[in-house]
N, C-alpha and C. Protein backbone atom coordinates (compact mmCIF):
# COMPACT_ATOMS: atom_id res chain seq x y z
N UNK A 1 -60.94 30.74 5.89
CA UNK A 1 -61.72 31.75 5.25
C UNK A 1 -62.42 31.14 4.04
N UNK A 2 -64.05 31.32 3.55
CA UNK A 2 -64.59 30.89 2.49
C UNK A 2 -63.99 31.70 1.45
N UNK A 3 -64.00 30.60 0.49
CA UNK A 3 -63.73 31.02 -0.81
C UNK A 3 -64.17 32.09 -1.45
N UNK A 4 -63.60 32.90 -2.02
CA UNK A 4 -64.57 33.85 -2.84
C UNK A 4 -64.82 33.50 -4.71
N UNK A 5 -65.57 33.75 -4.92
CA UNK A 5 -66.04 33.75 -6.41
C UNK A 5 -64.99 34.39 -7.05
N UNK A 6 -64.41 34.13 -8.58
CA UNK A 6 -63.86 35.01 -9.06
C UNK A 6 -64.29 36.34 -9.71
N UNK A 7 -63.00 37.02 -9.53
CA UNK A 7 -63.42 37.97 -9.89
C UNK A 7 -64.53 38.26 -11.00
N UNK A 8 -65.40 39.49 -11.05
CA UNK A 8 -66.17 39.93 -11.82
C UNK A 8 -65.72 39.94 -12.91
N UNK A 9 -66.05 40.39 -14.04
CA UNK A 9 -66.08 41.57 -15.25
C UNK A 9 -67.38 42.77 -14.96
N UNK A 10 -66.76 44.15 -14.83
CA UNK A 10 -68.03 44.61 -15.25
C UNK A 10 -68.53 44.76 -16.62
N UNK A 11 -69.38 45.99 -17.15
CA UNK A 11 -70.14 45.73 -17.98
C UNK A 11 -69.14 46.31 -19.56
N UNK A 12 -68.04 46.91 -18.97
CA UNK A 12 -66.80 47.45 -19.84
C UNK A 12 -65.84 46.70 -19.99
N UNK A 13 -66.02 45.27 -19.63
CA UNK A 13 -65.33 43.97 -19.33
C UNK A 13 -63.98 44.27 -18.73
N UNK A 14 -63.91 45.33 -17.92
CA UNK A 14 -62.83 45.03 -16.94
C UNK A 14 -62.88 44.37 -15.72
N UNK A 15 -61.77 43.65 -14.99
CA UNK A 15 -61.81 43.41 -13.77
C UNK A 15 -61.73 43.95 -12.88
N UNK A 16 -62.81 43.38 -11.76
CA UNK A 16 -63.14 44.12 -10.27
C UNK A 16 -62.35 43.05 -9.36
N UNK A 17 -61.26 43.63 -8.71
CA UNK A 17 -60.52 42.51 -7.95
C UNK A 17 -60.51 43.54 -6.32
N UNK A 18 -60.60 42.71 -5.89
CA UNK A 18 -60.97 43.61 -4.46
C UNK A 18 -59.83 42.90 -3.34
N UNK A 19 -59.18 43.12 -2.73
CA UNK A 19 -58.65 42.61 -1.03
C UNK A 19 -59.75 41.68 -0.52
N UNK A 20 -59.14 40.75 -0.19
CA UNK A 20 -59.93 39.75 0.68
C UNK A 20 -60.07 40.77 1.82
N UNK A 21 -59.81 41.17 2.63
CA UNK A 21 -60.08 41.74 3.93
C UNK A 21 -59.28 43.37 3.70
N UNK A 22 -60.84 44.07 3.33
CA UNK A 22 -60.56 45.43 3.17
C UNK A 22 -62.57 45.87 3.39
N UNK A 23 -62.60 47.42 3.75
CA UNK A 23 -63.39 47.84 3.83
C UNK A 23 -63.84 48.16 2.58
N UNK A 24 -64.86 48.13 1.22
CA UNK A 24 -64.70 48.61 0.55
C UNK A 24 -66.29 49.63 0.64
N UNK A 25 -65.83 50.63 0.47
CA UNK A 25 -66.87 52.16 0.75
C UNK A 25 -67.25 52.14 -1.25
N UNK A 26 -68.73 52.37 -1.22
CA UNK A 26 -69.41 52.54 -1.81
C UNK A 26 -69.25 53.78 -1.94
N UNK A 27 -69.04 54.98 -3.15
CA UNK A 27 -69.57 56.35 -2.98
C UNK A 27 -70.08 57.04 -4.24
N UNK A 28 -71.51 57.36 -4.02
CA UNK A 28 -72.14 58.08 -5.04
C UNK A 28 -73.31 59.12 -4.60
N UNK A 29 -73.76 59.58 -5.22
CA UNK A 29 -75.36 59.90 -5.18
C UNK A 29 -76.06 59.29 -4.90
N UNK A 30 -77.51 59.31 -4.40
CA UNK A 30 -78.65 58.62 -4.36
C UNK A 30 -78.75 58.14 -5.85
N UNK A 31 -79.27 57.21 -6.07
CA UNK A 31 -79.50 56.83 -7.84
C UNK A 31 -78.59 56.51 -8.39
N UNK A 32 -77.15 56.45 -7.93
CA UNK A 32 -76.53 56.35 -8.51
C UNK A 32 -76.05 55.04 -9.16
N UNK A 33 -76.65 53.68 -8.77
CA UNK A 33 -76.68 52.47 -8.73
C UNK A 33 -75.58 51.63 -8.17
N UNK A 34 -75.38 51.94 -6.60
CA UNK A 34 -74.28 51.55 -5.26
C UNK A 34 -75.23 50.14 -5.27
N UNK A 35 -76.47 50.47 -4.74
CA UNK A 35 -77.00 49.10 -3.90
C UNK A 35 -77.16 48.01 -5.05
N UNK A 36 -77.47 48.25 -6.54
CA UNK A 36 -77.47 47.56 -7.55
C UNK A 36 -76.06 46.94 -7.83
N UNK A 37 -75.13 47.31 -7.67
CA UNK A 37 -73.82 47.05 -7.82
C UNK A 37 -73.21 46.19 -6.84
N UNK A 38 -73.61 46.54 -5.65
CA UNK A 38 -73.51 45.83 -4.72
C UNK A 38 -73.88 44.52 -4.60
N UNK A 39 -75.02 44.27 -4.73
CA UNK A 39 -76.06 43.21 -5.73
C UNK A 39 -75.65 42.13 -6.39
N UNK A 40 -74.88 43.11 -7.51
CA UNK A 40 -74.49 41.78 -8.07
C UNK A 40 -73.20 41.58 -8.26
N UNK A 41 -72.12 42.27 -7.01
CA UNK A 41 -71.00 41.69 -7.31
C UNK A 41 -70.44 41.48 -5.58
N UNK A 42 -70.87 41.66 -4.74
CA UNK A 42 -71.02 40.63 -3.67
C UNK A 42 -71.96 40.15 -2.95
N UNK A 43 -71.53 39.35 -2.20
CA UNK A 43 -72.88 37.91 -0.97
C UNK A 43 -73.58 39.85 -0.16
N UNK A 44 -74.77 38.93 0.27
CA UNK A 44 -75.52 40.04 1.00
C UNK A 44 -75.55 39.89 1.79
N UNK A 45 -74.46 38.92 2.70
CA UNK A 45 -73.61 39.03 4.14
C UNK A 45 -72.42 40.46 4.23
N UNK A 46 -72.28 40.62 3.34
CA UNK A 46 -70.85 41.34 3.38
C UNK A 46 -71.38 42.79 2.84
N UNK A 47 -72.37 43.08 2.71
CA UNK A 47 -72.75 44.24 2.42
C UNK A 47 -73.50 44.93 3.20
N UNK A 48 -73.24 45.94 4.07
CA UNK A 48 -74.01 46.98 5.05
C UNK A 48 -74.65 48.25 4.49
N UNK A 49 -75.79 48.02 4.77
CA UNK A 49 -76.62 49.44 3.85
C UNK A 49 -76.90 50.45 4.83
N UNK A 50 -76.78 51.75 4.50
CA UNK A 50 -77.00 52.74 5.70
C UNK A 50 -78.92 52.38 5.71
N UNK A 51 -79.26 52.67 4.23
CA UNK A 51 -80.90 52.54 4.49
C UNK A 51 -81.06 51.10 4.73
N UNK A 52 -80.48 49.92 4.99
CA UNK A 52 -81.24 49.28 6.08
C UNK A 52 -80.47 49.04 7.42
N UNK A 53 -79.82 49.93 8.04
CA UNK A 53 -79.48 49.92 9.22
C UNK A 53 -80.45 50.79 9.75
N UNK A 54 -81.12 52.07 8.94
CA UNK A 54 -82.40 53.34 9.38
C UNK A 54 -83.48 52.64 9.34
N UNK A 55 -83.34 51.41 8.65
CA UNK A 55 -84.75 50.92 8.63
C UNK A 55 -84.82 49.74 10.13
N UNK A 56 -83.54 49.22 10.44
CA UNK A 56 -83.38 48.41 11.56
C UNK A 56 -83.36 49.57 13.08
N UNK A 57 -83.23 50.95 13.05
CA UNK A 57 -83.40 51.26 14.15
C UNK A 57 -84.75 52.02 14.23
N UNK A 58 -85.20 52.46 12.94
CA UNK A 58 -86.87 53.06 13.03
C UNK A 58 -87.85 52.61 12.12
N UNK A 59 -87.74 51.24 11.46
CA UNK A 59 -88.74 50.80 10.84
C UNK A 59 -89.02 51.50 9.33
N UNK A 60 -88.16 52.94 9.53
CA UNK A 60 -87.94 53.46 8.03
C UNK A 60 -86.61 53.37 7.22
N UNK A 61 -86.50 53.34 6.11
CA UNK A 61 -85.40 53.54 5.67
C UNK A 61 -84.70 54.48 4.80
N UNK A 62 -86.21 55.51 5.25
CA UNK A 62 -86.18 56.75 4.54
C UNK A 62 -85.96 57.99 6.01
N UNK A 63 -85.68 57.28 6.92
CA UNK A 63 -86.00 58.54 7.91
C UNK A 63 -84.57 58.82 8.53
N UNK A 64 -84.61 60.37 8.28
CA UNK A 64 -83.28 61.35 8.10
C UNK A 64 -83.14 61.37 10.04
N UNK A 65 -83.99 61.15 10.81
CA UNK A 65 -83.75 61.39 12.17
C UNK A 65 -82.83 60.07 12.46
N UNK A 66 -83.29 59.19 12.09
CA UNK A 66 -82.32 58.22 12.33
C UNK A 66 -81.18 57.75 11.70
N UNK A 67 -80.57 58.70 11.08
CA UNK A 67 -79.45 58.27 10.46
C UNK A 67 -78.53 58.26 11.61
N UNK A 68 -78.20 58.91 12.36
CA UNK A 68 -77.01 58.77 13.62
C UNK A 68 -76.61 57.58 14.09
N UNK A 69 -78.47 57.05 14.47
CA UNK A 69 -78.29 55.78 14.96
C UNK A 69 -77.88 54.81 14.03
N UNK A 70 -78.20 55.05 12.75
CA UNK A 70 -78.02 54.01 11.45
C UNK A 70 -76.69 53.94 11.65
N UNK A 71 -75.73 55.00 11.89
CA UNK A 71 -74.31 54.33 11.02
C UNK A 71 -73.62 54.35 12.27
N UNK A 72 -74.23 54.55 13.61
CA UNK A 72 -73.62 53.80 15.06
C UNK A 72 -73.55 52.71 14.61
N UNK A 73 -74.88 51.97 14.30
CA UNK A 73 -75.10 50.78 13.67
C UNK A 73 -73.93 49.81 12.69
N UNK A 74 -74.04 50.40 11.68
CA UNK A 74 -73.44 50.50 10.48
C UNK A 74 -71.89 50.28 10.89
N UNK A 75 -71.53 50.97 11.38
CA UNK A 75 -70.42 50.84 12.56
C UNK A 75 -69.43 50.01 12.94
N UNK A 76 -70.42 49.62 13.71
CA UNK A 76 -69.99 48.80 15.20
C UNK A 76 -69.95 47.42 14.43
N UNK A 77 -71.24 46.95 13.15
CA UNK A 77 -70.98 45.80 12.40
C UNK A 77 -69.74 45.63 11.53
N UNK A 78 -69.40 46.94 10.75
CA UNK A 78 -68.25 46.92 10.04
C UNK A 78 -67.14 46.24 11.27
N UNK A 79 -67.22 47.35 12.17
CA UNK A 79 -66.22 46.87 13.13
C UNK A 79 -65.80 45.45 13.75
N UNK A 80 -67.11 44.72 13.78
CA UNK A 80 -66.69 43.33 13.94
C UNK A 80 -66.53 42.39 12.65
N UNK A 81 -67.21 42.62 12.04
CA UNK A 81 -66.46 41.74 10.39
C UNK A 81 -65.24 42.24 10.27
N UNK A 82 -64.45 43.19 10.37
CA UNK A 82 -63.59 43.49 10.16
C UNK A 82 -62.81 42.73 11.38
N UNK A 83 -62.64 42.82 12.58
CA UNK A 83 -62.38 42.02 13.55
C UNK A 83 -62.32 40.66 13.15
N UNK A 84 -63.48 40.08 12.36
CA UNK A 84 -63.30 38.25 12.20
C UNK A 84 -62.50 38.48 10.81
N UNK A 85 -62.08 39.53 9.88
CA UNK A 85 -61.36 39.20 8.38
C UNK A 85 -62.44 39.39 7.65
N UNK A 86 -63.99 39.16 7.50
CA UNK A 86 -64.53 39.44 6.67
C UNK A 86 -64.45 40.48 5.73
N UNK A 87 -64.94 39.80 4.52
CA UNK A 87 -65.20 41.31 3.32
C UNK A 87 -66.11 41.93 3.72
N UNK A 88 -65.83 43.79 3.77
CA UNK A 88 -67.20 44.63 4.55
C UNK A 88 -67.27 45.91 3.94
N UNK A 89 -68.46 45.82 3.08
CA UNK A 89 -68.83 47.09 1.75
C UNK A 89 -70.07 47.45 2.07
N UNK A 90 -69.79 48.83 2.35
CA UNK A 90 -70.15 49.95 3.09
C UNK A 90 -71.55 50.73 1.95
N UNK A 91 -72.37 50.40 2.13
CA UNK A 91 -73.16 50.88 0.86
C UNK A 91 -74.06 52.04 1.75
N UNK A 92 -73.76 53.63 1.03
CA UNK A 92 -74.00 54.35 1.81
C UNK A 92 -74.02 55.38 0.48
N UNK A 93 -74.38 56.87 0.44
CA UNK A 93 -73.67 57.70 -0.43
C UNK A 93 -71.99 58.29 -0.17
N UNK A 94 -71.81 57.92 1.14
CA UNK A 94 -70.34 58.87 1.40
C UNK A 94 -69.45 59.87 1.07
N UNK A 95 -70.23 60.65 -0.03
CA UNK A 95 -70.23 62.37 -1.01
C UNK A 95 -69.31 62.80 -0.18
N UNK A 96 -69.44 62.82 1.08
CA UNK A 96 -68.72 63.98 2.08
C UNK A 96 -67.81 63.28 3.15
N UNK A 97 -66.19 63.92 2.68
CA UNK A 97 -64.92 63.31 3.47
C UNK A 97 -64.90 62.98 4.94
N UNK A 98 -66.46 63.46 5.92
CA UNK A 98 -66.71 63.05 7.15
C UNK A 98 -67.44 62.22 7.41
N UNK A 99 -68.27 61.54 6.11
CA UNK A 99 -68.81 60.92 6.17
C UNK A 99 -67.98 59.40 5.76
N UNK A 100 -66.75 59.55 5.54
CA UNK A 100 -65.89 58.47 5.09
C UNK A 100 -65.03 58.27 6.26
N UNK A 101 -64.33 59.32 6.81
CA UNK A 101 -63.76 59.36 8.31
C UNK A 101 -63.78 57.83 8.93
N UNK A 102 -64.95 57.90 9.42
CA UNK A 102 -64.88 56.76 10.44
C UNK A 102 -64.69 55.72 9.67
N UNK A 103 -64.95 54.56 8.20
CA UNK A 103 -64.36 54.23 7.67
C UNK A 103 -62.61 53.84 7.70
N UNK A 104 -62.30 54.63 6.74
CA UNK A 104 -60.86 54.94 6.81
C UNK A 104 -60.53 54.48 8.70
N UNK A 105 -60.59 55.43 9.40
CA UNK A 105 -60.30 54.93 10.52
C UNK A 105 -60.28 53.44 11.26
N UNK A 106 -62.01 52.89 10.74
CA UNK A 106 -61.46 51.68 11.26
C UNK A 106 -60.91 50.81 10.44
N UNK A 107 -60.18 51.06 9.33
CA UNK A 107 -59.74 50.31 8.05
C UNK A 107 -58.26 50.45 9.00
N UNK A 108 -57.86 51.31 9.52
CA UNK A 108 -56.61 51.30 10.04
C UNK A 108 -56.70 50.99 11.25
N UNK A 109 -57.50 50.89 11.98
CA UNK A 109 -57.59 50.01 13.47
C UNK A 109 -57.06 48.85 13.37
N UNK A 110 -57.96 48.26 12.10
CA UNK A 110 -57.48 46.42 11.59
C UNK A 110 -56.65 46.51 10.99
N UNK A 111 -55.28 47.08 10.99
CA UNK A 111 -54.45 47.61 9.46
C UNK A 111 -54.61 46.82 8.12
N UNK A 112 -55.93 47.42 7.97
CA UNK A 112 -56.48 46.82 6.25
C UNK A 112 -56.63 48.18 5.74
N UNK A 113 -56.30 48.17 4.10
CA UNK A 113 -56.56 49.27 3.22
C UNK A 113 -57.91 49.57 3.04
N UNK A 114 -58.40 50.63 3.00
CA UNK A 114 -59.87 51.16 3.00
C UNK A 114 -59.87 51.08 1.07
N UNK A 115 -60.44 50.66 0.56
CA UNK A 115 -61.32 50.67 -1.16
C UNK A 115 -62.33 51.41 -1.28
N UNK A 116 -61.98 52.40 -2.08
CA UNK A 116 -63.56 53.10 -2.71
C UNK A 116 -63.68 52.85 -4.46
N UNK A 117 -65.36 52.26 -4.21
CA UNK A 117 -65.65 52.07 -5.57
C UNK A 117 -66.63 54.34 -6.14
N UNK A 118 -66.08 54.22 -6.62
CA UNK A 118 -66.77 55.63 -6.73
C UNK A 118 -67.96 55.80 -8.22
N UNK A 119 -68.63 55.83 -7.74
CA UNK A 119 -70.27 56.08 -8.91
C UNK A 119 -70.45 57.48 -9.12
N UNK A 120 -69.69 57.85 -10.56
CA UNK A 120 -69.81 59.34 -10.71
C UNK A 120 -70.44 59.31 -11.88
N UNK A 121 -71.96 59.53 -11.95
CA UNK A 121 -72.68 59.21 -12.91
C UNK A 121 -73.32 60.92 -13.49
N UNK A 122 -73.77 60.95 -14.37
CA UNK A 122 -74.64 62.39 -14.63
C UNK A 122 -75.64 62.57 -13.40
N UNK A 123 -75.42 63.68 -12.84
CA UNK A 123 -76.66 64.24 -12.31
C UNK A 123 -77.94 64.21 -12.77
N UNK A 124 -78.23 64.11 -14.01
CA UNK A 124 -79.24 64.21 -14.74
C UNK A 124 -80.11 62.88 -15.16
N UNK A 125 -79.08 61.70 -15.40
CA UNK A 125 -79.65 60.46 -14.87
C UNK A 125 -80.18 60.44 -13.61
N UNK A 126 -79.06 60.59 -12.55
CA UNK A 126 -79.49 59.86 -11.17
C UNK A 126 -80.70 60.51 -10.84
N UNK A 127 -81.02 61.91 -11.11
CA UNK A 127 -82.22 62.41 -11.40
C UNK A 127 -83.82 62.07 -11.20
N UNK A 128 -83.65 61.33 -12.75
CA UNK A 128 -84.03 60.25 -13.66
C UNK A 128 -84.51 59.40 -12.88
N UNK A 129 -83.46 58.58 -12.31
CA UNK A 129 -83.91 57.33 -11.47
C UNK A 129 -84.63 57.67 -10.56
N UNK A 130 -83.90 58.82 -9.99
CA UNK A 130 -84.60 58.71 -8.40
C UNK A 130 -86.19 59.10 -8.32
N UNK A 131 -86.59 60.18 -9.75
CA UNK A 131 -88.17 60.20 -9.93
C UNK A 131 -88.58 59.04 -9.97
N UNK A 132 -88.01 58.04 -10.31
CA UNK A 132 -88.57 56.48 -10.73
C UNK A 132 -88.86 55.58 -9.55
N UNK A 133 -88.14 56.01 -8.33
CA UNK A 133 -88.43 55.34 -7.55
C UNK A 133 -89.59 55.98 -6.09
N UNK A 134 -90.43 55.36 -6.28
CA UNK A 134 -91.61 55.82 -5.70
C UNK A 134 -91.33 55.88 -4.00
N UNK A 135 -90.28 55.24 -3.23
CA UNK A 135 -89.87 55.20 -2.07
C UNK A 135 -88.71 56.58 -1.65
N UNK A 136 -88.34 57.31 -2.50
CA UNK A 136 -87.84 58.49 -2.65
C UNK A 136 -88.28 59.40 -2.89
N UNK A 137 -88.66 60.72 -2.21
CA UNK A 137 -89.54 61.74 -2.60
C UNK A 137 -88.80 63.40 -1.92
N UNK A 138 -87.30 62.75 -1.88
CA UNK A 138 -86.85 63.75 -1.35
C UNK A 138 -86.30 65.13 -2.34
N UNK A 139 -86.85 64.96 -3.49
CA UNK A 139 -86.71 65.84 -4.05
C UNK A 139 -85.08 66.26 -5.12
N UNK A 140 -85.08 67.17 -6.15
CA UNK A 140 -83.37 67.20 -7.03
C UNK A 140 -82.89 68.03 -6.13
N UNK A 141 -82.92 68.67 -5.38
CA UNK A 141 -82.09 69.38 -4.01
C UNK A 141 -81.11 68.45 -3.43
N UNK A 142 -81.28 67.44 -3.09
CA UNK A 142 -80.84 66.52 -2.63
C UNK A 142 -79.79 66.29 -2.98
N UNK A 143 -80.08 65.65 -4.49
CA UNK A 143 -78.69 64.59 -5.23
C UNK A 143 -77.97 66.00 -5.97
N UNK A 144 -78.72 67.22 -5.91
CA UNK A 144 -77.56 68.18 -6.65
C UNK A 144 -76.73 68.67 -5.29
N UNK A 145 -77.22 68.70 -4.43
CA UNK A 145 -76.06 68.86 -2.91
C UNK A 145 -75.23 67.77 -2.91
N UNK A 146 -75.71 66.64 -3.12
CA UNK A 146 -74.85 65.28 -3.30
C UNK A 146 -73.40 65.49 -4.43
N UNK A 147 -74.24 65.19 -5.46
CA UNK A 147 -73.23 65.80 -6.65
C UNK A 147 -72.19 66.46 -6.35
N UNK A 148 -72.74 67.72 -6.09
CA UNK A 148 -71.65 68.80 -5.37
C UNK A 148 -70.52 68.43 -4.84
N UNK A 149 -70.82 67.65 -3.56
CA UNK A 149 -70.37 67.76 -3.01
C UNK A 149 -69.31 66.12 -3.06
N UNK A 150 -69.74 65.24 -4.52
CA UNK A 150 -69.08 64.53 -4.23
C UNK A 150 -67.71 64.74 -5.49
N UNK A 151 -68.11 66.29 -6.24
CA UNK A 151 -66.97 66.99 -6.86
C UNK A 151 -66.26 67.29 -6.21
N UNK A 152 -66.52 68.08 -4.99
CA UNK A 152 -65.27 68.52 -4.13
C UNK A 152 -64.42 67.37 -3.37
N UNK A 153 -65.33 66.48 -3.24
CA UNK A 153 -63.98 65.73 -2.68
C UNK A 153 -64.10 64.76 -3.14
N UNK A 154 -63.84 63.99 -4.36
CA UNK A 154 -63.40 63.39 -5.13
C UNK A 154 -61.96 63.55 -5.25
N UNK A 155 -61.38 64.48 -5.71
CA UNK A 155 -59.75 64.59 -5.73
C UNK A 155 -59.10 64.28 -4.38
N UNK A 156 -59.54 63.87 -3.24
CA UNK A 156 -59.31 63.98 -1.87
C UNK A 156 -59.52 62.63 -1.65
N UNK A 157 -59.54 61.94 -2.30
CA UNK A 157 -59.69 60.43 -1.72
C UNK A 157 -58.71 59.97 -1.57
N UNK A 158 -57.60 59.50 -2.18
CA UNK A 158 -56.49 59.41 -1.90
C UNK A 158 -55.85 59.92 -0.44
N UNK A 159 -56.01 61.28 -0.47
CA UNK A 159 -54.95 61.76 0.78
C UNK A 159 -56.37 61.71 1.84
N UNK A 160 -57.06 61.33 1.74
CA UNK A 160 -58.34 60.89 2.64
C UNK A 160 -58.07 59.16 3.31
N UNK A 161 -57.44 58.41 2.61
CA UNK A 161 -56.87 57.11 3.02
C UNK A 161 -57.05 56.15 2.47
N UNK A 162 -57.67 56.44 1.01
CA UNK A 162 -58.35 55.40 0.04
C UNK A 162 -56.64 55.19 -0.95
């Protein structure tokens, strides 16, 4: 197995120490800065994005019809890095405990522990950002359903399999 870098510091100078061979699930809002994080604290082998698995089955990575196929996608790759031992971080919003499901599940197929990094930022930032980004136009409906919904099950991660 390649070496990994040592651990991080983040920006509160604590350490980010992760399982060599664990799923680790990304979960926030849109805006919430998952794919930035992702970025810069692992290889961009080991990181699966739902928006570019939507963009690998329809050329968008904004298009809501193809999300199904995205995280078939999304999937079936976790599923084989996980199969060879690879590190495999799931960069997705995952707000909602069915949307973590299959996760968790195949974290226990490979009996590896499933990791969630969780991005619980102000609504009012991620906001913020997401006006900022000109490839997003889905509107504050969105990330306040997000939000929502990543209050309610937040306390549920744990007995969810994290």
């Amino acid at each position: 197995m390649a070496e990994r870098p040592p651990p991080e510091e983040t920006s509160e100078g604590a350490r980010l120490v992760i399982p060599e061979l664990s799923p680790v699930v990304l979960i926030g809002v849109s805006s919430s800065g998952k794919s930035t994080f992702a970025r810069q604290h692992f290889r961009p082998t080991e990181v699966l994005s739902s928006d570019a698995c939507r963009a690998l089955v329809s050329d968008d990575e904004n298009s809501l019809e193809a999300t199904t196929d995205a995280f078939e996608v999304l999937h079936a790759i976790a599923a084989k890095r996980l199969a060879r031992g690879r590190l495999t971080v799931v960069d997705a919003t995952n707000v909602q405990p069915d949307a973590r499901r299959p996760l968790v599940a195949l974290a226990r197929a490979h009996y590896v522990q499933p990791v969630a990094i969780v991005f619980d930022l102000p609504e009012k930032l991620c906001q913020e950002r997401s006006r900022q980004r000109p490839d997003r136009d889905f509107g504050p409906r969105v990330i306040r359903r997000q939000a929502e919904a990543l209050r309610r099950s937040r306390r549920g991660l744990q007995r969810g399999g994290f």
